[in-house]
PDB file of N, CA and C in Angstrom:
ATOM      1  N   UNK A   1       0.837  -1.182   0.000  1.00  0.00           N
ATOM      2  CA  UNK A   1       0.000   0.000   0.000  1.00  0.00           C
ATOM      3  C   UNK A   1       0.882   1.245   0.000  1.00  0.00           C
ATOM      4  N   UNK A   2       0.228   2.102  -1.039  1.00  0.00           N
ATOM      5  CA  UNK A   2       1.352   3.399  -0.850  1.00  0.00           C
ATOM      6  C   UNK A   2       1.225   4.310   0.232  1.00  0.00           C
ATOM      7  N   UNK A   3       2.317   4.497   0.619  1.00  0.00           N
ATOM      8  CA  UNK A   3       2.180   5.929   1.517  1.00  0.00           C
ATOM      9  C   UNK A   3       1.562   7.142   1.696  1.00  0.00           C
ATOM     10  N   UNK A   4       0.591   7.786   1.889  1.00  0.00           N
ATOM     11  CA  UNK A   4       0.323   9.549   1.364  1.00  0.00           C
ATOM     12  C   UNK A   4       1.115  10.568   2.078  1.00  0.00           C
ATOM     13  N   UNK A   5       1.208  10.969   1.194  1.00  0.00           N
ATOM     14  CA  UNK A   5       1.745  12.610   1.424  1.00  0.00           C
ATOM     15  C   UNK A   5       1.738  13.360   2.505  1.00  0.00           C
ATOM     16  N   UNK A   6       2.617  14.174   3.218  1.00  0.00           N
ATOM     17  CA  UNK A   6       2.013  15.022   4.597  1.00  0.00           C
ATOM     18  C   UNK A   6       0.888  15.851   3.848  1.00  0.00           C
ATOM     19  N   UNK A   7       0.794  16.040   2.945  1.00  0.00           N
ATOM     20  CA  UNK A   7      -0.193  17.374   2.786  1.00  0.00           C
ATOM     21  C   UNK A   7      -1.801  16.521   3.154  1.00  0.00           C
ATOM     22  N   UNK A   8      -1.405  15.528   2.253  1.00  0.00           N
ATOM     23  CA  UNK A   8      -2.686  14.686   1.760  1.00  0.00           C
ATOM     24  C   UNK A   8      -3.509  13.795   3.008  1.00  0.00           C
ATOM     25  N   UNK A   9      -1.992  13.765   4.081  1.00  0.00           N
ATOM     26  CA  UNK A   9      -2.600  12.997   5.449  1.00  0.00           C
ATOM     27  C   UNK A   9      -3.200  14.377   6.038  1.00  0.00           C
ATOM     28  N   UNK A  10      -2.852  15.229   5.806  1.00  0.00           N
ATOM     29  CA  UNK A  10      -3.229  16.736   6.396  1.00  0.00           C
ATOM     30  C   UNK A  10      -4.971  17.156   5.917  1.00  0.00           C
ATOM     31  N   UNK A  11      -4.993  17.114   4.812  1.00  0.00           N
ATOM     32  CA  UNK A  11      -6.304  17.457   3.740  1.00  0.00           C
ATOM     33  C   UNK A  11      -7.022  15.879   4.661  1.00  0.00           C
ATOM     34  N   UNK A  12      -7.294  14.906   4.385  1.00  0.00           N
ATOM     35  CA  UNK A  12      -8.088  13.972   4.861  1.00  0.00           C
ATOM     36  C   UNK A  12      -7.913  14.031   6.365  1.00  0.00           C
ATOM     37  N   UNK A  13      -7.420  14.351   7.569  1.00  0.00           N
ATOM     38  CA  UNK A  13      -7.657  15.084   9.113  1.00  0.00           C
ATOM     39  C   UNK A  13      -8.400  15.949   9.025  1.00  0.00           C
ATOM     40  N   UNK A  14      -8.237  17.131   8.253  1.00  0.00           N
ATOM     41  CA  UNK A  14      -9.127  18.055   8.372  1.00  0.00           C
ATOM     42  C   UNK A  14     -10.709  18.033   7.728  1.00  0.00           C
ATOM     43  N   UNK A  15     -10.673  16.960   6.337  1.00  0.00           N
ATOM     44  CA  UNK A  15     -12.022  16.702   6.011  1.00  0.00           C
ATOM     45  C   UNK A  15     -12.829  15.842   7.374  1.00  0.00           C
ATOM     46  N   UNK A  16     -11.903  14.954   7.715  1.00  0.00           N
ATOM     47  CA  UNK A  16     -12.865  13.894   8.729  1.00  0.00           C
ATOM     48  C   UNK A  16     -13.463  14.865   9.930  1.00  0.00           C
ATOM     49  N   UNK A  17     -12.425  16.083  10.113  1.00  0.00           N
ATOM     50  CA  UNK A  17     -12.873  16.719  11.407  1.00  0.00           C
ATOM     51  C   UNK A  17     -14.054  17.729  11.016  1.00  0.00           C
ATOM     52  N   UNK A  18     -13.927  18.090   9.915  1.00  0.00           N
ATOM     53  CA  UNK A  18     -15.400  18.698   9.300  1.00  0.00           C
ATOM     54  C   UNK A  18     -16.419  18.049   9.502  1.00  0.00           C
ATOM     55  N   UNK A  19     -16.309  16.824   8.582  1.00  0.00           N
ATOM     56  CA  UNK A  19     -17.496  15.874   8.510  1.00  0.00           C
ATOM     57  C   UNK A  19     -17.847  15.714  10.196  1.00  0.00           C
ATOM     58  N   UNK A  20     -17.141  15.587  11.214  1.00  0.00           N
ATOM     59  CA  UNK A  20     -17.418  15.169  12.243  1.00  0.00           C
ATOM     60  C   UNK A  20     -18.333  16.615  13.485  1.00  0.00           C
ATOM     61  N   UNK A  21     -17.792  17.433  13.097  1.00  0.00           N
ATOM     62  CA  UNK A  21     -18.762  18.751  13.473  1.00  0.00           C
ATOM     63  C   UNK A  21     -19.880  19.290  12.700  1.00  0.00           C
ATOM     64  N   UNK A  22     -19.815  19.052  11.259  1.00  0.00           N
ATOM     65  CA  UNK A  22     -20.932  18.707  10.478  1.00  0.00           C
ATOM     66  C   UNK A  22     -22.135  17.966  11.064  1.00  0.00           C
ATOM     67  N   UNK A  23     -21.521  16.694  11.520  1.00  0.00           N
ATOM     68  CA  UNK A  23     -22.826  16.132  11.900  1.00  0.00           C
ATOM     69  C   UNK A  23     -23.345  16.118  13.474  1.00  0.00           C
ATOM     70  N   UNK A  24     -22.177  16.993  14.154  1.00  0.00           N
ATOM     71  CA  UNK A  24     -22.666  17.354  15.626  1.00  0.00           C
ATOM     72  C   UNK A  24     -23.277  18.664  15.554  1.00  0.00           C
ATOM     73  N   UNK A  25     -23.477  19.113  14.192  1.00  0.00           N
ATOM     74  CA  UNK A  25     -24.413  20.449  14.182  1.00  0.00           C
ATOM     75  C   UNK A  25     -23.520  21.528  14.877  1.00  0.00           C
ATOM     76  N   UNK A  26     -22.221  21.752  14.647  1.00  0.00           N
ATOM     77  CA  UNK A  26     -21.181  22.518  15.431  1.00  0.00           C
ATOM     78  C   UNK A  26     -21.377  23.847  14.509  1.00  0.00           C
ATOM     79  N   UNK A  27     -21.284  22.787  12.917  1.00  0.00           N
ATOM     80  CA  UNK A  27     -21.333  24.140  11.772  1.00  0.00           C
ATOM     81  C   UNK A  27     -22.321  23.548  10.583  1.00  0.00           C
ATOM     82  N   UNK A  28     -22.709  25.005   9.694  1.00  0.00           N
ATOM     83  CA  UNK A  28     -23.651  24.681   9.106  1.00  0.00           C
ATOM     84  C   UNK A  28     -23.071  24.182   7.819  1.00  0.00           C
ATOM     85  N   UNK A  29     -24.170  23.868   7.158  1.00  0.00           N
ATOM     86  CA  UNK A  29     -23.820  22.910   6.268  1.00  0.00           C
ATOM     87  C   UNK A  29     -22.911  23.456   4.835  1.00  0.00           C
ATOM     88  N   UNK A  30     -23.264  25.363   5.262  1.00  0.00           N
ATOM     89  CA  UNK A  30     -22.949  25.762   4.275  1.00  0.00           C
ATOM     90  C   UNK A  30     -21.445  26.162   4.361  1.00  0.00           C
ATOM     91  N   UNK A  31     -21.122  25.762   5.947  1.00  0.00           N
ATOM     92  CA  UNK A  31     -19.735  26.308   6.508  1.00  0.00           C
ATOM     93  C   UNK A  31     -18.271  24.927   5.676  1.00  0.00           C
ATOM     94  N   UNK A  32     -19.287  23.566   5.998  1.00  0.00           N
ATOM     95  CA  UNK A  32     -19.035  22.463   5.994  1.00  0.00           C
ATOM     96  C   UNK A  32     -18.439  22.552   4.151  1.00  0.00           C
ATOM     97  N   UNK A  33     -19.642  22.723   3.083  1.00  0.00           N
ATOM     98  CA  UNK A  33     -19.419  23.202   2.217  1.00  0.00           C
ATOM     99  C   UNK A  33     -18.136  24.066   1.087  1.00  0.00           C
ATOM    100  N   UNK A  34     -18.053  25.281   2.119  1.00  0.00           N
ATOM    101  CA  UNK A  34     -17.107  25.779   1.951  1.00  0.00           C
ATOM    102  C   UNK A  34     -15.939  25.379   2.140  1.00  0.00           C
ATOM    103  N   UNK A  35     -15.579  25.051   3.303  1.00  0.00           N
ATOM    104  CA  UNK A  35     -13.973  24.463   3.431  1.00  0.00           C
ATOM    105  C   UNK A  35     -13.873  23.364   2.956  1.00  0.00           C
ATOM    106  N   UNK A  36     -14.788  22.917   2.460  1.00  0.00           N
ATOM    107  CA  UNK A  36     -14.221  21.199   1.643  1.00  0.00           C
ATOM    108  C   UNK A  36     -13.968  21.793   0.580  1.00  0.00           C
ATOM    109  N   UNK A  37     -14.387  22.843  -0.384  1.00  0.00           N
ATOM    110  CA  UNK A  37     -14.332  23.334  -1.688  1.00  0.00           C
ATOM    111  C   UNK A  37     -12.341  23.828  -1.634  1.00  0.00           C
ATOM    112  N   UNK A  38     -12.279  24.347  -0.443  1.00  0.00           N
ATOM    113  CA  UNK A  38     -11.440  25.300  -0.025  1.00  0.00           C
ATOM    114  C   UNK A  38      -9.902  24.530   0.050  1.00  0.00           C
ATOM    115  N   UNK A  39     -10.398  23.428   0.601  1.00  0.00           N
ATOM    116  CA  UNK A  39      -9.421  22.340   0.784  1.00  0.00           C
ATOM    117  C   UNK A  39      -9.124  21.637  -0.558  1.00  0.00           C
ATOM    118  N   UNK A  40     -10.267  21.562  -1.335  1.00  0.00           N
ATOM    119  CA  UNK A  40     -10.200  20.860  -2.325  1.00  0.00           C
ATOM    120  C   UNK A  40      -9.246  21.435  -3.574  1.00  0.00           C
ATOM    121  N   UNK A  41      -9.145  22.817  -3.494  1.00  0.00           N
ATOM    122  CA  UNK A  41      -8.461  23.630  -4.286  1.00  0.00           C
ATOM    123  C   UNK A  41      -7.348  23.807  -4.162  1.00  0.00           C
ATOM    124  N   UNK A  42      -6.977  23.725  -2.609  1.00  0.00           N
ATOM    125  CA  UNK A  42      -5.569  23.949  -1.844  1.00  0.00           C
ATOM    126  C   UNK A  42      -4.945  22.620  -2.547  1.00  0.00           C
ATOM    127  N   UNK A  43      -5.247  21.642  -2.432  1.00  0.00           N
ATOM    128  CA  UNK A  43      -4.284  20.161  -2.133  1.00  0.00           C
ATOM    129  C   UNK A  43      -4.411  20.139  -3.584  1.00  0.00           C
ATOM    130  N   UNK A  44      -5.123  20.579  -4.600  1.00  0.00           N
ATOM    131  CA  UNK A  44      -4.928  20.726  -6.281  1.00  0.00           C
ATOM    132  C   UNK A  44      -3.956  21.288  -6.529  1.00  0.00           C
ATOM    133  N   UNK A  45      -3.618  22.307  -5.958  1.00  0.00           N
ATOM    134  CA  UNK A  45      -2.511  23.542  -6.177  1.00  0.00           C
ATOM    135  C   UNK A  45      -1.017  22.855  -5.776  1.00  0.00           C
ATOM    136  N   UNK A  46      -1.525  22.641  -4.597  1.00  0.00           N
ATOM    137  CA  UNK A  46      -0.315  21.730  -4.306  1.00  0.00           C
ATOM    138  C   UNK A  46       0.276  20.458  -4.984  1.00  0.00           C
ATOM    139  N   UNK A  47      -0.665  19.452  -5.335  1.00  0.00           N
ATOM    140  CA  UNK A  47      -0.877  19.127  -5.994  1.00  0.00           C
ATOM    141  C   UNK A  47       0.053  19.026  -7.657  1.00  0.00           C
ATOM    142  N   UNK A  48      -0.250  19.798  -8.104  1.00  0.00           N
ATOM    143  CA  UNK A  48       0.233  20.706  -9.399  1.00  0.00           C
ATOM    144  C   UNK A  48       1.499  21.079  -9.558  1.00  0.00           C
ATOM    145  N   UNK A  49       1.505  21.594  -8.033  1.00  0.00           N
ATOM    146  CA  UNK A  49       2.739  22.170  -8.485  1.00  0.00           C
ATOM    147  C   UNK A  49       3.935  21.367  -8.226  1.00  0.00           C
ATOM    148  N   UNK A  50       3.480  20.013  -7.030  1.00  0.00           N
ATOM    149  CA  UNK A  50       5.107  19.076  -7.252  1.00  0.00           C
ATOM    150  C   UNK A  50       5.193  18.670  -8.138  1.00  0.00           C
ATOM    151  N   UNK A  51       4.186  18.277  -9.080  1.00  0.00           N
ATOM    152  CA  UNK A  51       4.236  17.407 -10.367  1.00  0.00           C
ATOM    153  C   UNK A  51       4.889  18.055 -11.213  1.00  0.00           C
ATOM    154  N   UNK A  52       4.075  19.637 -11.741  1.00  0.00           N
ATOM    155  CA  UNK A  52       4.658  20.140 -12.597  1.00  0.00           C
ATOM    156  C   UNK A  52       5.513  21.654 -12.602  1.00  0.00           C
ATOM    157  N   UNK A  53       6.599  21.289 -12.022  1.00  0.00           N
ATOM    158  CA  UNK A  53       7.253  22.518 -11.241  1.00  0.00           C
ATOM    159  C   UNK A  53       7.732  23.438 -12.390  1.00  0.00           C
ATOM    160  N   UNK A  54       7.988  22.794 -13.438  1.00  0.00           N
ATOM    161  CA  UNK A  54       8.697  23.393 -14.691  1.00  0.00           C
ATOM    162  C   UNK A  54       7.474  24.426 -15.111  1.00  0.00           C
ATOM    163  N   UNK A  55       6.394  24.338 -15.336  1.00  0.00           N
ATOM    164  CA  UNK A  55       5.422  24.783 -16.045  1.00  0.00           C
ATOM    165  C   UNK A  55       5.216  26.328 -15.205  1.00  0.00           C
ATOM    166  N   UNK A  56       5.340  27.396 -15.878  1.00  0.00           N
ATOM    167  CA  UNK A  56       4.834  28.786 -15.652  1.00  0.00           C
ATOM    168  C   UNK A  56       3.185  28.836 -15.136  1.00  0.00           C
ATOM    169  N   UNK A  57       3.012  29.522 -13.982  1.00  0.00           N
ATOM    170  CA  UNK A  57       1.827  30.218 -13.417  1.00  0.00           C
ATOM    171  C   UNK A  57       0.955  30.546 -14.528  1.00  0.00           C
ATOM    172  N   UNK A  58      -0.171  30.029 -14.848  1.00  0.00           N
ATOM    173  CA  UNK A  58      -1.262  30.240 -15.612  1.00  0.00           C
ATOM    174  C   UNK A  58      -1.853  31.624 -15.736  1.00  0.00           C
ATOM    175  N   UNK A  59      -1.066  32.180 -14.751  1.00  0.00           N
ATOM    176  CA  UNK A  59      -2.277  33.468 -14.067  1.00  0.00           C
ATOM    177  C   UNK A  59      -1.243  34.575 -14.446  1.00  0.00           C
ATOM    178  N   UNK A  60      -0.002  34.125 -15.162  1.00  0.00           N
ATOM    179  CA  UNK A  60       1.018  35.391 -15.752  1.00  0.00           C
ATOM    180  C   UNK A  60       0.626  34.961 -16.898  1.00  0.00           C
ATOM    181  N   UNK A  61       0.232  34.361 -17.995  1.00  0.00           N
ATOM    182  CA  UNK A  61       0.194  34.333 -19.178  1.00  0.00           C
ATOM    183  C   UNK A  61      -0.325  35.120 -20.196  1.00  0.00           C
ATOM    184  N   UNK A  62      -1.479  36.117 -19.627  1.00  0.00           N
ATOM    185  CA  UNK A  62      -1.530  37.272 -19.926  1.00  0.00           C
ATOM    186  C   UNK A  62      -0.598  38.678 -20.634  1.00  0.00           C
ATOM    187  N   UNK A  63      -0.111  38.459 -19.255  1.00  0.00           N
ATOM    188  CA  UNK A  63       1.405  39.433 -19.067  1.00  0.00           C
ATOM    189  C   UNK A  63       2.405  39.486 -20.281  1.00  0.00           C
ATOM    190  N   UNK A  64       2.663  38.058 -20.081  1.00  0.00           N
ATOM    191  CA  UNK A  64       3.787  37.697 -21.263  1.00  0.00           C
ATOM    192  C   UNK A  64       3.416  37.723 -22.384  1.00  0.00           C
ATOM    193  N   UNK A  65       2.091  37.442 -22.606  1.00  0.00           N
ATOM    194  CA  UNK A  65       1.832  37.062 -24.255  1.00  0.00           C
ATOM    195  C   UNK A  65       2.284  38.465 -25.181  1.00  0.00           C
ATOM    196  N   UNK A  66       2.373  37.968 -26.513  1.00  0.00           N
ATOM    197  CA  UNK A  66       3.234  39.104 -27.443  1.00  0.00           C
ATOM    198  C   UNK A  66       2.443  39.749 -28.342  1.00  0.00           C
TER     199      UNK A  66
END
């Protein structure tokens, strides 16, 4: 079985602890919602970027174009 990632053991602690105040009614559903989206974007990014470290920021390509 493979190992995961600190980030990825990090991202699945913090979903379970959502889900788990989620359903003790701690937070609402729309709170619950949000940080899974939030998380979900973070660990993409991260994600992304060990894989593809070579590849330029999407968000300068603007800038540069000629």
């Amino acid at each position: 079985m493979a190992t995961l990632s600190p980030n990825l053991r990090k991202f699945y602690r913090q979903q379970s602890m959502l889900k788990t105040l989620y359903k003790q009614r701690v937070i609402s559903e729309e709170d619950f919602l949000r940080h899974r989206e939030q998380a979900l974007i973070q660990s993409k990014i991260e994600v992304e970027e060990r894989e593809f470290p070579y590849m330029p920021n999407l968000k300068h390509k603007e800038k540069t174009a000629f």
